[in-house]
C-alpha atoms as a PDB file:
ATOM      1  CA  UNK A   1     115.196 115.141 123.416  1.00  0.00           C
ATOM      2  CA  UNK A   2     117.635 115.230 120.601  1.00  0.00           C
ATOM      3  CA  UNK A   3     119.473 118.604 120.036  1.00  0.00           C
ATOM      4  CA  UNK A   4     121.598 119.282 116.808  1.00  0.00           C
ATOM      5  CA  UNK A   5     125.065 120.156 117.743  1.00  0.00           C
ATOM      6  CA  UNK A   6     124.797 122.997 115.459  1.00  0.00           C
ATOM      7  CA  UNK A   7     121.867 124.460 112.664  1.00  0.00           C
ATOM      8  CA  UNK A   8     123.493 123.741 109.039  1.00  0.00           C
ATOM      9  CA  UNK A   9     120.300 125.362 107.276  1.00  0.00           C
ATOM     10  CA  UNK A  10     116.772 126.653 108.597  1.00  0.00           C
ATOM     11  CA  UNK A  11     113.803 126.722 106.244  1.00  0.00           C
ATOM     12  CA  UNK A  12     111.988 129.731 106.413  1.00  0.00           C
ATOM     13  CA  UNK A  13     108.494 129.798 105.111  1.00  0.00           C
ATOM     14  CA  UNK A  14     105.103 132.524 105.525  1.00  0.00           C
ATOM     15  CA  UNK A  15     101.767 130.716 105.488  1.00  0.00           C
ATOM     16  CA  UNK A  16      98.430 132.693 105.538  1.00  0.00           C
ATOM     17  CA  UNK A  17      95.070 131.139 105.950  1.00  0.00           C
ATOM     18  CA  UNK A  18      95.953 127.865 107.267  1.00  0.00           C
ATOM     19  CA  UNK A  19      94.428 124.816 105.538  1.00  0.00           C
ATOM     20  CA  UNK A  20      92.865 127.091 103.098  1.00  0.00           C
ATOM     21  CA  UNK A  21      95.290 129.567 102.264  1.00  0.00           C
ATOM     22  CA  UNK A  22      98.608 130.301 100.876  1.00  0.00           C
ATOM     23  CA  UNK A  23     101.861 128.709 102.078  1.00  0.00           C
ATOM     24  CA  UNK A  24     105.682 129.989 100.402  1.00  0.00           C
ATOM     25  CA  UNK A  25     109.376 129.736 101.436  1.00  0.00           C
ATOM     26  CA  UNK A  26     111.306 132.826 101.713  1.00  0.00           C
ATOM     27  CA  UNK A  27     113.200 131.927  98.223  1.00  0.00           C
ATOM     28  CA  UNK A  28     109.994 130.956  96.719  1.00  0.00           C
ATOM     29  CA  UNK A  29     111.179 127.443  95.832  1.00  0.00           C
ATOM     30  CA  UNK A  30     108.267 126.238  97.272  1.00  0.00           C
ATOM     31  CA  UNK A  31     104.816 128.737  96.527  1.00  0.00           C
ATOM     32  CA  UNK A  32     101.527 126.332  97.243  1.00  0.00           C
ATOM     33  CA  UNK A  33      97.999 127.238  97.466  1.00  0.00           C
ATOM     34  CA  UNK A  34      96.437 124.613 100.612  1.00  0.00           C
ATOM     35  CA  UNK A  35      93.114 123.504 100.372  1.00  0.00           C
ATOM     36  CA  UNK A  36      91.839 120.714 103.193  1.00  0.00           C
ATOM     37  CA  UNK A  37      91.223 117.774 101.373  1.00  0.00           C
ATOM     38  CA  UNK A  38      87.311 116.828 100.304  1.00  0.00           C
ATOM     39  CA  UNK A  39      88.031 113.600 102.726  1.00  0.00           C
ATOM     40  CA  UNK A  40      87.653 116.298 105.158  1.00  0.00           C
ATOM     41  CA  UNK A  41      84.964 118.442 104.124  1.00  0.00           C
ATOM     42  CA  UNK A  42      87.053 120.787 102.339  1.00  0.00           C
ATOM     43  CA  UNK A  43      87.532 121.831  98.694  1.00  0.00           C
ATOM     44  CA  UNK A  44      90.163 119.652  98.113  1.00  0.00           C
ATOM     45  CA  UNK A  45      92.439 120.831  94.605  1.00  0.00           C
ATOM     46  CA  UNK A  46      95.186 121.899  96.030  1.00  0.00           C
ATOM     47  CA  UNK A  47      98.210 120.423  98.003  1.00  0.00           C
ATOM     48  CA  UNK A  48      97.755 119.912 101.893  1.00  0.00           C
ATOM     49  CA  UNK A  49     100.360 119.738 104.752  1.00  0.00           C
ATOM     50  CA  UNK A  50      99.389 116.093 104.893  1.00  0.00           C
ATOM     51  CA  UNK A  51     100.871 115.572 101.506  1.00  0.00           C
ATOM     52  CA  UNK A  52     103.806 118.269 102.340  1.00  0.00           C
ATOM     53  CA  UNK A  53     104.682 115.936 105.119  1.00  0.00           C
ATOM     54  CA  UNK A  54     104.761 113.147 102.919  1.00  0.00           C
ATOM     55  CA  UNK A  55     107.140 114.080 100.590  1.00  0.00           C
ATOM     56  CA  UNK A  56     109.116 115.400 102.951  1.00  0.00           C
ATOM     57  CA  UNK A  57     109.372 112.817 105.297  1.00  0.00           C
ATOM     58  CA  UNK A  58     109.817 110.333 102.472  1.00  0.00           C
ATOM     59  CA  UNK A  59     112.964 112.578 100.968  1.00  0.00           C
ATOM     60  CA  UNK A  60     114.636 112.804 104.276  1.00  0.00           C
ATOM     61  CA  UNK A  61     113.975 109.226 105.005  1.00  0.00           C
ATOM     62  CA  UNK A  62     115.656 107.971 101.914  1.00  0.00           C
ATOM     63  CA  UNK A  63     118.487 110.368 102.169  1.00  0.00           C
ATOM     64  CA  UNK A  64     118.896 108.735 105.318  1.00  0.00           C
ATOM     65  CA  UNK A  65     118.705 105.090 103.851  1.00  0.00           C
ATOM     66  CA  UNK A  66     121.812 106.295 101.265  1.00  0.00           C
ATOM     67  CA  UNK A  67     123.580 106.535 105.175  1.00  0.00           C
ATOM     68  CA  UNK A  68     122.403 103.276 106.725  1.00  0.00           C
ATOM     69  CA  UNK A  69     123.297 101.254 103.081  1.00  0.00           C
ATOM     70  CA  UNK A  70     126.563 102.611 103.800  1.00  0.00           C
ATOM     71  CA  UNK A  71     126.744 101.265 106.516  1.00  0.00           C
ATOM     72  CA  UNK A  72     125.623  97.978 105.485  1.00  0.00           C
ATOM     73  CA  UNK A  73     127.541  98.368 102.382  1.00  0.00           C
ATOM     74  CA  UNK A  74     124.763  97.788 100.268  1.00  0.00           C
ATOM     75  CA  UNK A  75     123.443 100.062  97.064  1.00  0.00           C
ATOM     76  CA  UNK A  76     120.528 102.234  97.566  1.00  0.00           C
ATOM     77  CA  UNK A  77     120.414 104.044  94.959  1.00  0.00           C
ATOM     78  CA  UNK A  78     117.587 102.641  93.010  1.00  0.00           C
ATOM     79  CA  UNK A  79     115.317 102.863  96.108  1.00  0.00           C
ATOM     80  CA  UNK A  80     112.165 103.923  96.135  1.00  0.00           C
ATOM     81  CA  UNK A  81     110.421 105.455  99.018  1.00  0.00           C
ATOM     82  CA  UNK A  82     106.048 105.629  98.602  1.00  0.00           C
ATOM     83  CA  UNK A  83     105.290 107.440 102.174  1.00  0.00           C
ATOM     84  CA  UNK A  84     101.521 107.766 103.349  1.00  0.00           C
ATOM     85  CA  UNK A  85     100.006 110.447 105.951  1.00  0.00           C
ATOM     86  CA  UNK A  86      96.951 109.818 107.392  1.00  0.00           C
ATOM     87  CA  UNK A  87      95.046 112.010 109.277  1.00  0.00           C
ATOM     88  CA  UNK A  88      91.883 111.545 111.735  1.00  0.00           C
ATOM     89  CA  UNK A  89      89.873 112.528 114.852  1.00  0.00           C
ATOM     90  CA  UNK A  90      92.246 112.432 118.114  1.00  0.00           C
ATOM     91  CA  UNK A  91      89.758 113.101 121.006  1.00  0.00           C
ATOM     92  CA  UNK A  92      89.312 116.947 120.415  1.00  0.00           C
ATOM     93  CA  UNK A  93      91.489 117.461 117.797  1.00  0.00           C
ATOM     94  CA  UNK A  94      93.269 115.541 114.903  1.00  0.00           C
ATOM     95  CA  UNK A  95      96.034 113.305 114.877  1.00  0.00           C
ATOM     96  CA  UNK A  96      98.460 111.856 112.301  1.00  0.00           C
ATOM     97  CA  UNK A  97      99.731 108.663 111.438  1.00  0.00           C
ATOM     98  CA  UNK A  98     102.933 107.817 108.852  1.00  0.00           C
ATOM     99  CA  UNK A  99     103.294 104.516 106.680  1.00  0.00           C
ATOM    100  CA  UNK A 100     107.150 104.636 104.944  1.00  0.00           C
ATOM    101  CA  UNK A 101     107.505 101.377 102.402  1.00  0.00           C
ATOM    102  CA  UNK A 102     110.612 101.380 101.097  1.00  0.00           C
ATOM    103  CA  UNK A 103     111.686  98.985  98.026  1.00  0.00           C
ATOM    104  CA  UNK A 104     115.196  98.035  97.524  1.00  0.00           C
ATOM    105  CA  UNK A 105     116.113  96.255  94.059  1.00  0.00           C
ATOM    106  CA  UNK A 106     118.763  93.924  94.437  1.00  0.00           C
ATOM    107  CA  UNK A 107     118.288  93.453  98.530  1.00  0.00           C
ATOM    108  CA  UNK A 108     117.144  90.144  99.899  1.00  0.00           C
ATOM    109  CA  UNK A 109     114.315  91.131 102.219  1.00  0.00           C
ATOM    110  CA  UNK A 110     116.162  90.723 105.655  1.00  0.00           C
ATOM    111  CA  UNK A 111     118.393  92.953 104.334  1.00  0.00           C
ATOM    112  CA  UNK A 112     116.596  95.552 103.483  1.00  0.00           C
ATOM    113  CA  UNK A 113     114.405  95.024 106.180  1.00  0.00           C
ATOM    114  CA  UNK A 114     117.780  95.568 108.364  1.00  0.00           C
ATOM    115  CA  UNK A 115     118.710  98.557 106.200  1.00  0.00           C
ATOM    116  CA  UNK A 116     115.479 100.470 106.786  1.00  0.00           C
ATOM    117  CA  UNK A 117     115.517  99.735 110.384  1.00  0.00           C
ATOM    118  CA  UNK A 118     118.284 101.549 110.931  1.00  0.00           C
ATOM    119  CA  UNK A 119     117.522 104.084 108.701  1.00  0.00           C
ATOM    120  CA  UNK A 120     114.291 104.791 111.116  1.00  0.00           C
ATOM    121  CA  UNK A 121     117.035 104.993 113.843  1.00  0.00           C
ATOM    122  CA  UNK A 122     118.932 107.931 111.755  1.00  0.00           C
ATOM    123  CA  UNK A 123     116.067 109.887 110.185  1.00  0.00           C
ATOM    124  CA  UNK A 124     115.785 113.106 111.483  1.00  0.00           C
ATOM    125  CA  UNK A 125     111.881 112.902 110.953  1.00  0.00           C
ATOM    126  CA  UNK A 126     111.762 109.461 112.288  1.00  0.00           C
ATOM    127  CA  UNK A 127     113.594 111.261 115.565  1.00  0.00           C
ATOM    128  CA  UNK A 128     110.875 114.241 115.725  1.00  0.00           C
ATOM    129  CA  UNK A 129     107.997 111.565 115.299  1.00  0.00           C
ATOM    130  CA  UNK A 130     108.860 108.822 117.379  1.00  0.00           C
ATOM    131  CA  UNK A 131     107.521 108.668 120.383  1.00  0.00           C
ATOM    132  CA  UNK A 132     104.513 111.533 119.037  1.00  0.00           C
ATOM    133  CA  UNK A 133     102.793 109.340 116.567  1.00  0.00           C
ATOM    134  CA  UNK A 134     102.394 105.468 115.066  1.00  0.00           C
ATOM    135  CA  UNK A 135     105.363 105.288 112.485  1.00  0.00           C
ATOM    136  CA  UNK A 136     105.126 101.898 110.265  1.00  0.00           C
ATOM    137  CA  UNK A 137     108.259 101.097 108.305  1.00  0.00           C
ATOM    138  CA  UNK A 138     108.216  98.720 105.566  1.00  0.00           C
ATOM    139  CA  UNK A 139     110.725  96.742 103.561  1.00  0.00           C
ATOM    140  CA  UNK A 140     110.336  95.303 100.239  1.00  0.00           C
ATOM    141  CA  UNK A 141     113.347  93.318  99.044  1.00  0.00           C
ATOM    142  CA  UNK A 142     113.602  92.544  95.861  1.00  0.00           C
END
């Protein structure tokens, strides 16, 4: 298990109702209605933790990337990141699965292929789901 050395920041958030209800941070940056999607059965028009994971897993994972082009001293700062959360039946329950492509301009592919690699390898999210659930990572050179 990894273990931070020591807790920079800790997101603090209420959420009432679950997958129908009401989700906010303690700031109120972040103030969502949830609704399960209609893929689902639900009523769908509102955001869902699926998508919530998404974009966060997707913002951490190319904050990462601007660590692991450093390394590889290449430019990643017109990267773009589209993430994908699925969710489906997992014997009694649900289970998730995560699809990251990320698309570097100006990267030949085995590049960038190297680049996101080891940005999987530094990505806090890529550390809590690894292991947990199937995490495809995807280059695109261009």
């Amino acid at each position: 298990m990894n273990t931070p050395e020591s807790i920079a920041y800790t997101a603090k958030a209420e959420i009432t109702g679950g997958r129908d209800g009401h989700g906010a941070t303690d700031d109120k940056a972040l103030d969502v209605d949830l609704r399960s999607p209609q893929e689902m059965g639900g009523p769908g028009g509102a955001t869902n933790p699926e998508q919530l994971f998404a974009v966060g897993y997707g913002a951490c994972f190319q904050g990462a990337l601007a660590l692991a082009g450093k390394e590889l001293g290449i430019d990643t700062s017109k990267s773009v990141v589209n993430s994908e959360v699925g969710i489906g039946k997992e014997g009694e329950s649900f289970g998730l699965s995560v699809k990251l492509t990320v698309t570097l301009p100006g990267v030949d592919q085995d590049t960038a292929q190297k680049a996101v690699d080891r940005t999987h390898e530094l990505c806090p999210y890529s550390k809590a789901t690894r292991g947990n659930i199937p995490v495809e990572v995807v280059a695109v050179g261009a």
